[in-house]
PDB file of N, CA and C in Angstrom:
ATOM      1  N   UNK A   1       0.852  -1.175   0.000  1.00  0.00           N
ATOM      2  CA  UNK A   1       0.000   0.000   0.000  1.00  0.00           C
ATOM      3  C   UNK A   1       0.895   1.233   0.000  1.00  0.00           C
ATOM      4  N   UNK A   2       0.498   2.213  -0.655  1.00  0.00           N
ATOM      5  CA  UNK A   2       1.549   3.766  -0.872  1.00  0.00           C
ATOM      6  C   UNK A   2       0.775   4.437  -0.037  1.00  0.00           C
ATOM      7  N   UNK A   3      -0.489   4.354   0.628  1.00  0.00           N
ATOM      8  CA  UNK A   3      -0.940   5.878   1.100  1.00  0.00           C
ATOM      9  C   UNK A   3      -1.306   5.171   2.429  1.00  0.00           C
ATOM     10  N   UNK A   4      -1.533   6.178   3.137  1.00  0.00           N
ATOM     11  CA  UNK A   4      -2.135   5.986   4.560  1.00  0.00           C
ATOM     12  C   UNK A   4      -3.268   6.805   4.769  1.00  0.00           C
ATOM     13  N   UNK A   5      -4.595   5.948   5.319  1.00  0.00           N
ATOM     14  CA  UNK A   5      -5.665   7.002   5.594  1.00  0.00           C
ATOM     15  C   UNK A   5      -5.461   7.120   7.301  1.00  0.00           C
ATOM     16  N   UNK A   6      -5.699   8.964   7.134  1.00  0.00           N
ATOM     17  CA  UNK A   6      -5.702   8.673   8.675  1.00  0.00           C
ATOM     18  C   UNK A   6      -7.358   9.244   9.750  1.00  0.00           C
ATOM     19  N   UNK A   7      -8.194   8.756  10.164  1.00  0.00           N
ATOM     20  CA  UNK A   7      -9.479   9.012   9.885  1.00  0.00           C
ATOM     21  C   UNK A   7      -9.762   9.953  10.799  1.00  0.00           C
ATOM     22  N   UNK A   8     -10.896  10.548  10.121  1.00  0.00           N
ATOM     23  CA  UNK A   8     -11.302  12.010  10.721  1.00  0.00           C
ATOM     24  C   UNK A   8     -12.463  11.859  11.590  1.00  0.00           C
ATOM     25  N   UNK A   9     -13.598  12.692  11.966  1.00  0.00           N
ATOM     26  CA  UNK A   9     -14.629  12.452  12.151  1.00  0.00           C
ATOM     27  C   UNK A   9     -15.553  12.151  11.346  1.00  0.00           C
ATOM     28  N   UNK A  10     -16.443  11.413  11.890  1.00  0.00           N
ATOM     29  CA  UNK A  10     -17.373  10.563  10.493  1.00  0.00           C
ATOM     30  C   UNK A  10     -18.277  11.464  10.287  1.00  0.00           C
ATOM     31  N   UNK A  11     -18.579  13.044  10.109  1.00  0.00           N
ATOM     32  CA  UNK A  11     -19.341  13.699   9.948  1.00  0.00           C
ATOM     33  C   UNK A  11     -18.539  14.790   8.803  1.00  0.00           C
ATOM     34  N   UNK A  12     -17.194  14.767   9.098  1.00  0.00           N
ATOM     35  CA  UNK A  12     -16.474  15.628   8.582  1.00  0.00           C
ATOM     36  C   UNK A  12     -16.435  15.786   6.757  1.00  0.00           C
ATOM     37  N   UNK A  13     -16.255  16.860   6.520  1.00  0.00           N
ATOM     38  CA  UNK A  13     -16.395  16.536   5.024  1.00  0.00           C
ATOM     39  C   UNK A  13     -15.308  17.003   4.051  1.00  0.00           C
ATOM     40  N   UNK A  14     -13.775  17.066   5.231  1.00  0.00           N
ATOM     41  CA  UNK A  14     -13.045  17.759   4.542  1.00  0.00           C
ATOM     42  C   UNK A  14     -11.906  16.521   4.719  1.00  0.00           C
ATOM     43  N   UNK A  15     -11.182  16.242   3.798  1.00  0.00           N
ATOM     44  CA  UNK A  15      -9.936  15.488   3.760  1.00  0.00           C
ATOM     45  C   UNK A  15      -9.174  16.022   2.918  1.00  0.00           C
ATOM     46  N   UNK A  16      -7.958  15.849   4.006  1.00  0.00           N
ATOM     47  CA  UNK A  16      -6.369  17.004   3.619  1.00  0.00           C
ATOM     48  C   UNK A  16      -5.611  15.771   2.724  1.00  0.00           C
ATOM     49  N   UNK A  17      -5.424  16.087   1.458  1.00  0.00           N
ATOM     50  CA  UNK A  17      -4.613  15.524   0.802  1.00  0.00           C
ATOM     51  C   UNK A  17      -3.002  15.634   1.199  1.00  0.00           C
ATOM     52  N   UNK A  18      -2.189  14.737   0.986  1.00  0.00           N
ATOM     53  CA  UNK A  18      -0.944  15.198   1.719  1.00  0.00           C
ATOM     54  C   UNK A  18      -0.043  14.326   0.572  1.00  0.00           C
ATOM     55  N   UNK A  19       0.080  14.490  -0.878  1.00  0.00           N
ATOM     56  CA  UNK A  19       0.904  13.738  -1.758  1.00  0.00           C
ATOM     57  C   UNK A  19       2.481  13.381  -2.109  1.00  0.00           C
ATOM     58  N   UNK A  20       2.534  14.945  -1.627  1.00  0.00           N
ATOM     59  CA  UNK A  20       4.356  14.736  -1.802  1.00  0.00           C
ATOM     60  C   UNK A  20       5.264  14.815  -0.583  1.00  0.00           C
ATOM     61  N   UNK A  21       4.741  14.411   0.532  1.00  0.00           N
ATOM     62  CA  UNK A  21       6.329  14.692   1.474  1.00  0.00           C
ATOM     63  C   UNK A  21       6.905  14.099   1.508  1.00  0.00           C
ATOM     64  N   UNK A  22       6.574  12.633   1.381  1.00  0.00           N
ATOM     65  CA  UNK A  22       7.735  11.314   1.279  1.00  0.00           C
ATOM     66  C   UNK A  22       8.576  11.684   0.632  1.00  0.00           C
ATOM     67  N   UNK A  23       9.626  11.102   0.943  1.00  0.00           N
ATOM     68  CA  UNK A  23      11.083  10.686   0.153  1.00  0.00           C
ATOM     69  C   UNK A  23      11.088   9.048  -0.233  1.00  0.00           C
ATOM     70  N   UNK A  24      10.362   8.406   0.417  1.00  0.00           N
ATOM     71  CA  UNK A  24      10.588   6.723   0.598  1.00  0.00           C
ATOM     72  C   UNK A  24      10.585   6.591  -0.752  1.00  0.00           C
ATOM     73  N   UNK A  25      11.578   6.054  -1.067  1.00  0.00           N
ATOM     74  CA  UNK A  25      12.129   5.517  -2.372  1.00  0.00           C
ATOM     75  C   UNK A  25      12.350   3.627  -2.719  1.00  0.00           C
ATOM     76  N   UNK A  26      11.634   3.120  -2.651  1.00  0.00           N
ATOM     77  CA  UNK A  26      12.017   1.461  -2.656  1.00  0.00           C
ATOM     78  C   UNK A  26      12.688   1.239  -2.679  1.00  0.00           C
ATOM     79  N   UNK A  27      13.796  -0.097  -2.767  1.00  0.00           N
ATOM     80  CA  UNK A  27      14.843  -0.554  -3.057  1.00  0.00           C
ATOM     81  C   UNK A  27      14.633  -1.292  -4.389  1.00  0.00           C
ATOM     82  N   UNK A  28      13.711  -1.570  -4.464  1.00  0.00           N
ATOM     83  CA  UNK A  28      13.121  -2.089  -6.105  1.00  0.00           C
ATOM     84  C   UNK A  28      12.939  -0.942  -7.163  1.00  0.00           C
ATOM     85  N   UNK A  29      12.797   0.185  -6.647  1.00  0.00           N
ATOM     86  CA  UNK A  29      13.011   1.300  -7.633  1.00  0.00           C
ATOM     87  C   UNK A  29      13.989   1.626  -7.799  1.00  0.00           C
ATOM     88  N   UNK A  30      14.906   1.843  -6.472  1.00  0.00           N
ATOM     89  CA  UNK A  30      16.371   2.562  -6.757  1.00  0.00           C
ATOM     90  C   UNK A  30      17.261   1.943  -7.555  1.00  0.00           C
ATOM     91  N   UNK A  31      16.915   0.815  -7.512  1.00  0.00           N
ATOM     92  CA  UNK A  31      17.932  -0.271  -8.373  1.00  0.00           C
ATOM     93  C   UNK A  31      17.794   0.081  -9.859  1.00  0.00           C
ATOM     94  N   UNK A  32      17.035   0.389  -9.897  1.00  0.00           N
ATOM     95  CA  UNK A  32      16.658   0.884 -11.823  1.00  0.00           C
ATOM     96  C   UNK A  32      16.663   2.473 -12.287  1.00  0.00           C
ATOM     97  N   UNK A  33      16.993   3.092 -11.055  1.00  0.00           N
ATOM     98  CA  UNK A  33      17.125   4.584 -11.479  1.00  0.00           C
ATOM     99  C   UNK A  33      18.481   4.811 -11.935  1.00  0.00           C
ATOM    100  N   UNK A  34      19.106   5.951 -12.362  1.00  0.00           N
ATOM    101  CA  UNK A  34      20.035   6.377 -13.495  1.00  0.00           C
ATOM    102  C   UNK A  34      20.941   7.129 -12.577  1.00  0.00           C
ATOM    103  N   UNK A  35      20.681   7.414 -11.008  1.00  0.00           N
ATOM    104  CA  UNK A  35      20.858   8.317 -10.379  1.00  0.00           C
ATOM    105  C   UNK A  35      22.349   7.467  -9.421  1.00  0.00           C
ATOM    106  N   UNK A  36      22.936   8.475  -9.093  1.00  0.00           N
ATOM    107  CA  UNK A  36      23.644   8.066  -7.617  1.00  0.00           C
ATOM    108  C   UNK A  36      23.133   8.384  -6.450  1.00  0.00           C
ATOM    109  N   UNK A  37      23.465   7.981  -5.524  1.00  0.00           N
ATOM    110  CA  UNK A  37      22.621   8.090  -4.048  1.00  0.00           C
ATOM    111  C   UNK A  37      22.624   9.450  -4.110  1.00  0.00           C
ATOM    112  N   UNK A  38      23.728  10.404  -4.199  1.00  0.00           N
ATOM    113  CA  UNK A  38      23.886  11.638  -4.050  1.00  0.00           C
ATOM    114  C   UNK A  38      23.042  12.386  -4.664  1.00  0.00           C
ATOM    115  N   UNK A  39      23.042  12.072  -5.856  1.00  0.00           N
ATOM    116  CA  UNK A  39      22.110  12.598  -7.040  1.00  0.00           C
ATOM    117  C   UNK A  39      20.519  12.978  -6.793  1.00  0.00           C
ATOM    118  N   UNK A  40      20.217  11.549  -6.127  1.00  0.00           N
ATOM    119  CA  UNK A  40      19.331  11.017  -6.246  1.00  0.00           C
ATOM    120  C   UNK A  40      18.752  11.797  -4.733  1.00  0.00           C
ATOM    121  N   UNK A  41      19.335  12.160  -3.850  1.00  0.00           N
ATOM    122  CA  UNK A  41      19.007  12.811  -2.714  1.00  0.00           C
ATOM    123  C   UNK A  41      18.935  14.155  -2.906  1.00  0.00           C
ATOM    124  N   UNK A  42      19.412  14.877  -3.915  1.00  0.00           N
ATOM    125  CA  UNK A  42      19.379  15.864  -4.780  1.00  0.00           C
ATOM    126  C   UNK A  42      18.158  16.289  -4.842  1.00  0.00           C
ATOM    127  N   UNK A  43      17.873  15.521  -5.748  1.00  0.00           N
ATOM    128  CA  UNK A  43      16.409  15.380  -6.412  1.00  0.00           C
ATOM    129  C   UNK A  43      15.113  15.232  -5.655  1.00  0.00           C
ATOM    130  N   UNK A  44      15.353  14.395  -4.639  1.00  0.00           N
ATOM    131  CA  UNK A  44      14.385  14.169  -3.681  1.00  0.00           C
ATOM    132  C   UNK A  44      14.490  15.625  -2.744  1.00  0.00           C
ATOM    133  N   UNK A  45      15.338  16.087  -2.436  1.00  0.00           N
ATOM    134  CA  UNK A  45      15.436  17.220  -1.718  1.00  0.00           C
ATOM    135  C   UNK A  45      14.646  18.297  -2.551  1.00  0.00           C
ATOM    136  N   UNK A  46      14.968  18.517  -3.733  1.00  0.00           N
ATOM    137  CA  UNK A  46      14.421  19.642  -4.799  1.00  0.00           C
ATOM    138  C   UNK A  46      12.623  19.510  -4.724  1.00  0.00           C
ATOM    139  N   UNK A  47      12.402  17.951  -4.625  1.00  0.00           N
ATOM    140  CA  UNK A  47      10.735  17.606  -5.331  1.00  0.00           C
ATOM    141  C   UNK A  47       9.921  17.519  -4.219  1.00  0.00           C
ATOM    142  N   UNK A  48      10.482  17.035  -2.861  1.00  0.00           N
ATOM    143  CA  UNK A  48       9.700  16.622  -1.619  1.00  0.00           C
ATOM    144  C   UNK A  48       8.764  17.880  -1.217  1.00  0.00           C
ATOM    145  N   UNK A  49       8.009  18.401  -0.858  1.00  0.00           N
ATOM    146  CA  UNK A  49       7.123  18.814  -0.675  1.00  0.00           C
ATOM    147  C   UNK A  49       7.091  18.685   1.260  1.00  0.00           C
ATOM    148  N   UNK A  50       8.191  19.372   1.818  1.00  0.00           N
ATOM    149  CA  UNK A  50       9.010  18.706   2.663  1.00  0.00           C
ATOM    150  C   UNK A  50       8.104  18.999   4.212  1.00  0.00           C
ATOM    151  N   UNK A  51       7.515  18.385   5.194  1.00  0.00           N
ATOM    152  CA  UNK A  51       7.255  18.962   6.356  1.00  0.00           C
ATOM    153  C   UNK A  51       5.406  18.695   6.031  1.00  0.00           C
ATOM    154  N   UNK A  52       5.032  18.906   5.056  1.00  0.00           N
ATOM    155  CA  UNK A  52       3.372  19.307   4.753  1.00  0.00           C
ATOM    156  C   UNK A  52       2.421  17.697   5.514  1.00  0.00           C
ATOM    157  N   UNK A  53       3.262  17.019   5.789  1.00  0.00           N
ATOM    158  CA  UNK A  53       2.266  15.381   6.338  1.00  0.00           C
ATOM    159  C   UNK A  53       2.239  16.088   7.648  1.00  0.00           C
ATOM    160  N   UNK A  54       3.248  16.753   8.678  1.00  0.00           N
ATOM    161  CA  UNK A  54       3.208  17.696   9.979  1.00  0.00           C
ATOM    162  C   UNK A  54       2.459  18.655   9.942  1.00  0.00           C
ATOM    163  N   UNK A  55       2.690  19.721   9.220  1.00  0.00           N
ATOM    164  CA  UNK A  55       1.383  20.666   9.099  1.00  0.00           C
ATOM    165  C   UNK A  55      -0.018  19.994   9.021  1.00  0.00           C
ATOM    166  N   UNK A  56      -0.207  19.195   7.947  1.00  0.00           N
ATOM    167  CA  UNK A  56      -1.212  18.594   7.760  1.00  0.00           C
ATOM    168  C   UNK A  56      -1.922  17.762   9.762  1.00  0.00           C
ATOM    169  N   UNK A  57      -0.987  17.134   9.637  1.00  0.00           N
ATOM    170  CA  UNK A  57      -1.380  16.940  10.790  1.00  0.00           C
ATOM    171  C   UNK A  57      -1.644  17.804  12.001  1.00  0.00           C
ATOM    172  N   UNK A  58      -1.035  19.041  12.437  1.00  0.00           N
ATOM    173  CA  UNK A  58      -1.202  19.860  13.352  1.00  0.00           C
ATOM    174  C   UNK A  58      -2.338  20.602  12.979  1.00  0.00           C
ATOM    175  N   UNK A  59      -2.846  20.754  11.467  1.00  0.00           N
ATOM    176  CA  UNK A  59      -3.960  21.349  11.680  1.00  0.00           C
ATOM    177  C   UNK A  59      -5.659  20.455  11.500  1.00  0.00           C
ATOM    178  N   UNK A  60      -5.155  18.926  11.133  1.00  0.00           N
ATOM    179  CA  UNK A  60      -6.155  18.548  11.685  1.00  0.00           C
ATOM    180  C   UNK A  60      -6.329  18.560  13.480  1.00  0.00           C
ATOM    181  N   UNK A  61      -5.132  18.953  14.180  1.00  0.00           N
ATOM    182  CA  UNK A  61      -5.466  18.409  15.514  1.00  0.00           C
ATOM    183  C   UNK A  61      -6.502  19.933  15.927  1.00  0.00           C
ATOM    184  N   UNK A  62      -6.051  20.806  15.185  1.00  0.00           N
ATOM    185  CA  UNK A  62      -6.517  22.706  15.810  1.00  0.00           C
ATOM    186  C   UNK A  62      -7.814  22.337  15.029  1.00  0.00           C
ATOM    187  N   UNK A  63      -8.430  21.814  14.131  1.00  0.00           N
ATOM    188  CA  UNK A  63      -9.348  22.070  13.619  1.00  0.00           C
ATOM    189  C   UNK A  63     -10.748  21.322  14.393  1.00  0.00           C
ATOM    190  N   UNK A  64     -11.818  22.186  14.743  1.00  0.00           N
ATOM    191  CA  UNK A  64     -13.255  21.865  15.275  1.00  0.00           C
ATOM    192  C   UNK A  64     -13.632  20.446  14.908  1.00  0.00           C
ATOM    193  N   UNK A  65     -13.824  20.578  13.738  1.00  0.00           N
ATOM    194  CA  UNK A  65     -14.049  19.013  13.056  1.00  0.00           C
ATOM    195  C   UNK A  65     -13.164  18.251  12.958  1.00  0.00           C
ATOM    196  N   UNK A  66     -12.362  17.448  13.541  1.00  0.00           N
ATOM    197  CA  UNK A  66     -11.386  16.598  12.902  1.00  0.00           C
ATOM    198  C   UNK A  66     -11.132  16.151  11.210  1.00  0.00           C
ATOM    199  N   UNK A  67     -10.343  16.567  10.367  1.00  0.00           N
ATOM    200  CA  UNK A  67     -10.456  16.111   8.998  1.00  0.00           C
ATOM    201  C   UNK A  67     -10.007  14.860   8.699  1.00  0.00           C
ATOM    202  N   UNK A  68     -10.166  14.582   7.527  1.00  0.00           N
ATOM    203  CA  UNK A  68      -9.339  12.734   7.206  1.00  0.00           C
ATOM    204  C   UNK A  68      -8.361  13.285   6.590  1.00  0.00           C
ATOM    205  N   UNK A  69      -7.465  12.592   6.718  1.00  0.00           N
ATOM    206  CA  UNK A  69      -5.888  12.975   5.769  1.00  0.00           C
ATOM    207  C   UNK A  69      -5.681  11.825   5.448  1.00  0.00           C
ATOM    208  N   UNK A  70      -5.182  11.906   3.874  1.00  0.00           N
ATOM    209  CA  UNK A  70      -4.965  10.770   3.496  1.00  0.00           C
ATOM    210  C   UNK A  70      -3.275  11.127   2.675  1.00  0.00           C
ATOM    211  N   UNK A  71      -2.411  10.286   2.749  1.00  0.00           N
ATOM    212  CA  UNK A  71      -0.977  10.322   2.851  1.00  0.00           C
ATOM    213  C   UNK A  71      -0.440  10.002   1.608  1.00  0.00           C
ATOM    214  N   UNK A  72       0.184  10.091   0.867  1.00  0.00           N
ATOM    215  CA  UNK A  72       1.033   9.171  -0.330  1.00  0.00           C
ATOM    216  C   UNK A  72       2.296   8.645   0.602  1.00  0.00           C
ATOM    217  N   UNK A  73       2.282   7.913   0.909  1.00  0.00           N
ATOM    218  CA  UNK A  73       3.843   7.054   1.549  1.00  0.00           C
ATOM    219  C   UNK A  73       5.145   7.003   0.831  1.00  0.00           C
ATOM    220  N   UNK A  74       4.850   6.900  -0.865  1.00  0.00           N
ATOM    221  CA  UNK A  74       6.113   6.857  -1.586  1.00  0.00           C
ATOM    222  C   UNK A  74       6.412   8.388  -2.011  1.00  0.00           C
ATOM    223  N   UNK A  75       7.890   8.923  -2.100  1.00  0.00           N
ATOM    224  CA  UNK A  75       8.285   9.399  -3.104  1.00  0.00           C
ATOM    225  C   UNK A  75       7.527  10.098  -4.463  1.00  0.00           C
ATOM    226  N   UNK A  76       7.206  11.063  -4.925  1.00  0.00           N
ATOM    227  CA  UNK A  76       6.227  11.842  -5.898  1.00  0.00           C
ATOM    228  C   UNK A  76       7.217  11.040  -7.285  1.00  0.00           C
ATOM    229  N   UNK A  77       8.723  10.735  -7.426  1.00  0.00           N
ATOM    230  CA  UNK A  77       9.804  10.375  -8.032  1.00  0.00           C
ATOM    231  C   UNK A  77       8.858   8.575  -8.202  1.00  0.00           C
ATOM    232  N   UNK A  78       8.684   8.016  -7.263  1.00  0.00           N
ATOM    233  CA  UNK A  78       8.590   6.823  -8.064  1.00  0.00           C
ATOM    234  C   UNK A  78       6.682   6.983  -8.541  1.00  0.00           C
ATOM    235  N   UNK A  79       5.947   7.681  -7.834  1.00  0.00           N
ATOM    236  CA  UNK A  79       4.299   7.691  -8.358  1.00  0.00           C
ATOM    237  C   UNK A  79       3.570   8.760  -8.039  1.00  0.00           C
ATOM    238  N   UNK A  80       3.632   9.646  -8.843  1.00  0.00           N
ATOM    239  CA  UNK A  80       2.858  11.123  -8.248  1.00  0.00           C
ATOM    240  C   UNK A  80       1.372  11.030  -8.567  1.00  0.00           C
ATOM    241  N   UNK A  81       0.514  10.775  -7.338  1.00  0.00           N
ATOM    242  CA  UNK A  81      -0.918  10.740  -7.920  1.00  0.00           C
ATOM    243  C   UNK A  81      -1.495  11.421  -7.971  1.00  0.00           C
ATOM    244  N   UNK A  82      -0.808  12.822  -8.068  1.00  0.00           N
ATOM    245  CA  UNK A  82      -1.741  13.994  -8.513  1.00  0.00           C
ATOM    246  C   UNK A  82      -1.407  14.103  -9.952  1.00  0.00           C
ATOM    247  N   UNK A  83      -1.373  13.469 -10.797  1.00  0.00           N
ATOM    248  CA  UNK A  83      -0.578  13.300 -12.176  1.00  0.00           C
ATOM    249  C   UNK A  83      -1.614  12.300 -12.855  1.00  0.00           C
ATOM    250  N   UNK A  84      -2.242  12.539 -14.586  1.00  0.00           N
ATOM    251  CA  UNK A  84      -2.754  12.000 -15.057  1.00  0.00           C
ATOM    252  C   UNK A  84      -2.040  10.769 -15.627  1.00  0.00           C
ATOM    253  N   UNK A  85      -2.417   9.740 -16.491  1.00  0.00           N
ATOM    254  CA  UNK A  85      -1.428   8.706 -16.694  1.00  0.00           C
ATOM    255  C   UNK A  85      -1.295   9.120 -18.603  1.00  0.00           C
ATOM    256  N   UNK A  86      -2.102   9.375 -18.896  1.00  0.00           N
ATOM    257  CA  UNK A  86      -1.991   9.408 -20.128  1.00  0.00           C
ATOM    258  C   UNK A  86      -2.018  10.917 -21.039  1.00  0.00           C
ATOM    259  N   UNK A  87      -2.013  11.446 -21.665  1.00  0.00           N
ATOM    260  CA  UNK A  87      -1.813  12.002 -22.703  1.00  0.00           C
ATOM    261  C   UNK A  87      -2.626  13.568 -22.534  1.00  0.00           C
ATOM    262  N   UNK A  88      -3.422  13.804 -21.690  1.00  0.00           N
ATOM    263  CA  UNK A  88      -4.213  14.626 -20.727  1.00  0.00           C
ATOM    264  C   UNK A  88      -3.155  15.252 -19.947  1.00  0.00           C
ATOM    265  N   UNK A  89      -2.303  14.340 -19.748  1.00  0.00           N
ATOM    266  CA  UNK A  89      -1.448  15.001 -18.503  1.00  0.00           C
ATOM    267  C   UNK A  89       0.095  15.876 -19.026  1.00  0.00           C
ATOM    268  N   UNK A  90      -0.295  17.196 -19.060  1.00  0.00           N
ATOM    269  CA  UNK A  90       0.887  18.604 -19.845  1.00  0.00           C
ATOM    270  C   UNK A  90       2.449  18.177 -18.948  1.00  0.00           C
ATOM    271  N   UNK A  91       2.264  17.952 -17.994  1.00  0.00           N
ATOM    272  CA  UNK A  91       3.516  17.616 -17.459  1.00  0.00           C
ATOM    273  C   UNK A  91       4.202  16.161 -18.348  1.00  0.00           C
ATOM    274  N   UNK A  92       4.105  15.334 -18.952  1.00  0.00           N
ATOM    275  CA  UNK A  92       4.323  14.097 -19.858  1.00  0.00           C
ATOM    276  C   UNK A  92       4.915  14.446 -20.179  1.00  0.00           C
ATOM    277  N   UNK A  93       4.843  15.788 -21.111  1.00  0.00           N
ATOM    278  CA  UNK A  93       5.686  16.375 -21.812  1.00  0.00           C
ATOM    279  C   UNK A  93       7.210  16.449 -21.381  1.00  0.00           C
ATOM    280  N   UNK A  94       7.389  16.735 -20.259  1.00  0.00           N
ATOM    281  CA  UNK A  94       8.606  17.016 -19.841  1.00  0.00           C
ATOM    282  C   UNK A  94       9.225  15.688 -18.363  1.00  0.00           C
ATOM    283  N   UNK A  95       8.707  14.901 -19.025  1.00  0.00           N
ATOM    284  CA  UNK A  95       9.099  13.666 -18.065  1.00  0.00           C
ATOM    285  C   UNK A  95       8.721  13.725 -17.055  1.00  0.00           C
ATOM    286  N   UNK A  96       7.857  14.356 -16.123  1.00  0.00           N
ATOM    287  CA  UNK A  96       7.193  14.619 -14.976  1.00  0.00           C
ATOM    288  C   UNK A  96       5.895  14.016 -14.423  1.00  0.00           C
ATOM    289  N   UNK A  97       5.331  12.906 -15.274  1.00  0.00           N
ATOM    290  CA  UNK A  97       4.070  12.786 -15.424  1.00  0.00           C
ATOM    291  C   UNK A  97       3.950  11.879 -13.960  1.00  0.00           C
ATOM    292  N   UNK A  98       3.364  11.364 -13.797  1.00  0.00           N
ATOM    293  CA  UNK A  98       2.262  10.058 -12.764  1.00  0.00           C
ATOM    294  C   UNK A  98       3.876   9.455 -12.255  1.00  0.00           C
ATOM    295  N   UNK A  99       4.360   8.814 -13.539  1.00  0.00           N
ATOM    296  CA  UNK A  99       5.429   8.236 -13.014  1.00  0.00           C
ATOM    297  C   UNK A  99       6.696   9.033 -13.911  1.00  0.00           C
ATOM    298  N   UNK A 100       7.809   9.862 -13.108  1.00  0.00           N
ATOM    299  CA  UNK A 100       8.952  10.283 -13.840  1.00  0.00           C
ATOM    300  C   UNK A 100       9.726   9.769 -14.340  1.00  0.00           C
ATOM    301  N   UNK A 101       9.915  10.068 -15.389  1.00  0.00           N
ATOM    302  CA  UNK A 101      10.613   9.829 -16.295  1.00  0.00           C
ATOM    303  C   UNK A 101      12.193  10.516 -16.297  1.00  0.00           C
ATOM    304  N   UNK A 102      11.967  11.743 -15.580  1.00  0.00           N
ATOM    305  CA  UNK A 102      13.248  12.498 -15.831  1.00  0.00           C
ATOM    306  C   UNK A 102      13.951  13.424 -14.372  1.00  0.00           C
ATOM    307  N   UNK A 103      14.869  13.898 -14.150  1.00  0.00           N
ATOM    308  CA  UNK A 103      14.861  14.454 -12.291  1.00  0.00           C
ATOM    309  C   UNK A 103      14.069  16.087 -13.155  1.00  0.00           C
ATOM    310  N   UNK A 104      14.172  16.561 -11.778  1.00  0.00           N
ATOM    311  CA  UNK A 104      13.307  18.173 -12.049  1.00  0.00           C
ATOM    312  C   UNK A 104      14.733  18.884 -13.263  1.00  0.00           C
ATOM    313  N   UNK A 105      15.837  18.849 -13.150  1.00  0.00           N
ATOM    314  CA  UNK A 105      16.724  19.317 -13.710  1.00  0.00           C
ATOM    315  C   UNK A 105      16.745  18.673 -15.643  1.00  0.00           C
ATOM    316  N   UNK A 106      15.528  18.017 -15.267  1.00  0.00           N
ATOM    317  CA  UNK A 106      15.461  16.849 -16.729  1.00  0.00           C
ATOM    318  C   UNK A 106      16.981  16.141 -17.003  1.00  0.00           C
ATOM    319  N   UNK A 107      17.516  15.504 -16.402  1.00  0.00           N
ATOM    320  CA  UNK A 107      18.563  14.348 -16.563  1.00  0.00           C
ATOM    321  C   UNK A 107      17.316  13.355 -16.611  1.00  0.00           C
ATOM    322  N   UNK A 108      18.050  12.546 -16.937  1.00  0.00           N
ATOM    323  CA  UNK A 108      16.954  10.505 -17.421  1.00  0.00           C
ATOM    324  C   UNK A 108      17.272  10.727 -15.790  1.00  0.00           C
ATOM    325  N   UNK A 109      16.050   9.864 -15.664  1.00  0.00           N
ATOM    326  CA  UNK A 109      15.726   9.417 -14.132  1.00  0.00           C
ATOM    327  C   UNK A 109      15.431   8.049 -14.319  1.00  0.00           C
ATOM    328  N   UNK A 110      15.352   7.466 -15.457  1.00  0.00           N
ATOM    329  CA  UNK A 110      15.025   6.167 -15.547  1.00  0.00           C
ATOM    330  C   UNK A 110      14.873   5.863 -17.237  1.00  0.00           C
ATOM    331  N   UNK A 111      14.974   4.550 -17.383  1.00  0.00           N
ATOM    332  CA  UNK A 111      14.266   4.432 -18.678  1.00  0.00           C
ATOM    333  C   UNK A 111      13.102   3.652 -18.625  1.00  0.00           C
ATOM    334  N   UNK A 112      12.304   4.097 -19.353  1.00  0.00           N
ATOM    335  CA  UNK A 112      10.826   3.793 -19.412  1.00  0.00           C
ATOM    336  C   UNK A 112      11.166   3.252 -20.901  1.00  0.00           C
ATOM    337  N   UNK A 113      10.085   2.367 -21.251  1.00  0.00           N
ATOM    338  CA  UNK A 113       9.902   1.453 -22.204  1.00  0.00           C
ATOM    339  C   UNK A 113       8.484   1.462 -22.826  1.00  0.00           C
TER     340      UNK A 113
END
């Protein structure tokens, strides 16, 4: 599983998306990326979306209603699901799509087939 729900009140009608803070990178992915560790921590540093699963969380705790937050666990680098998969999605263009293709600096981040 990549995401974590974390549950709100059952009345509530707001859930905090929280997609990119991970860094968690598999070991089944890293093995096929183009990157060096260094590189590759680079990149994750540049794309992470860094701290926002904490915010997220501190303001479900301040908020009246409790909200649901729901988490992406992996890395935006190995599956960004705010990203269309196909041909809809303008970021494709530049190796950025659902799944990257390329680092933010556009070096190959992988080869796709």
């Amino acid at each position: 599983m990549n995401w974590i729900l974390i549950p709100g009140e059952s009345l509530s009608p707001v859930i905090i998306h929280v997609p990119h803070a991970s860094t968690n990178t598999p070991d089944h992915i890293v093995r096929h990326l183009l990157l060096s560790a260094q590189e590759l921590q680079r990149d994750l540093d540049l794309i992470t979306d860094g701290l926002t699963d904490q915010l997220a969380r501190l303001a479900s705790r301040k908020a009246k209603v409790t909200p649901w937050i729901l988490e992406n666990t992996i890395s935006r680098l190995v599956f960004d699901p705010e990203r269309f998969p196909d041909e809809t999605e303008v970021t494709n263009q530049v190796g950025m799509g659902a799944v990257c293709s390329k680092t933010g600096d556009q070096k190959p981040l992988r080869n796709i087939s």
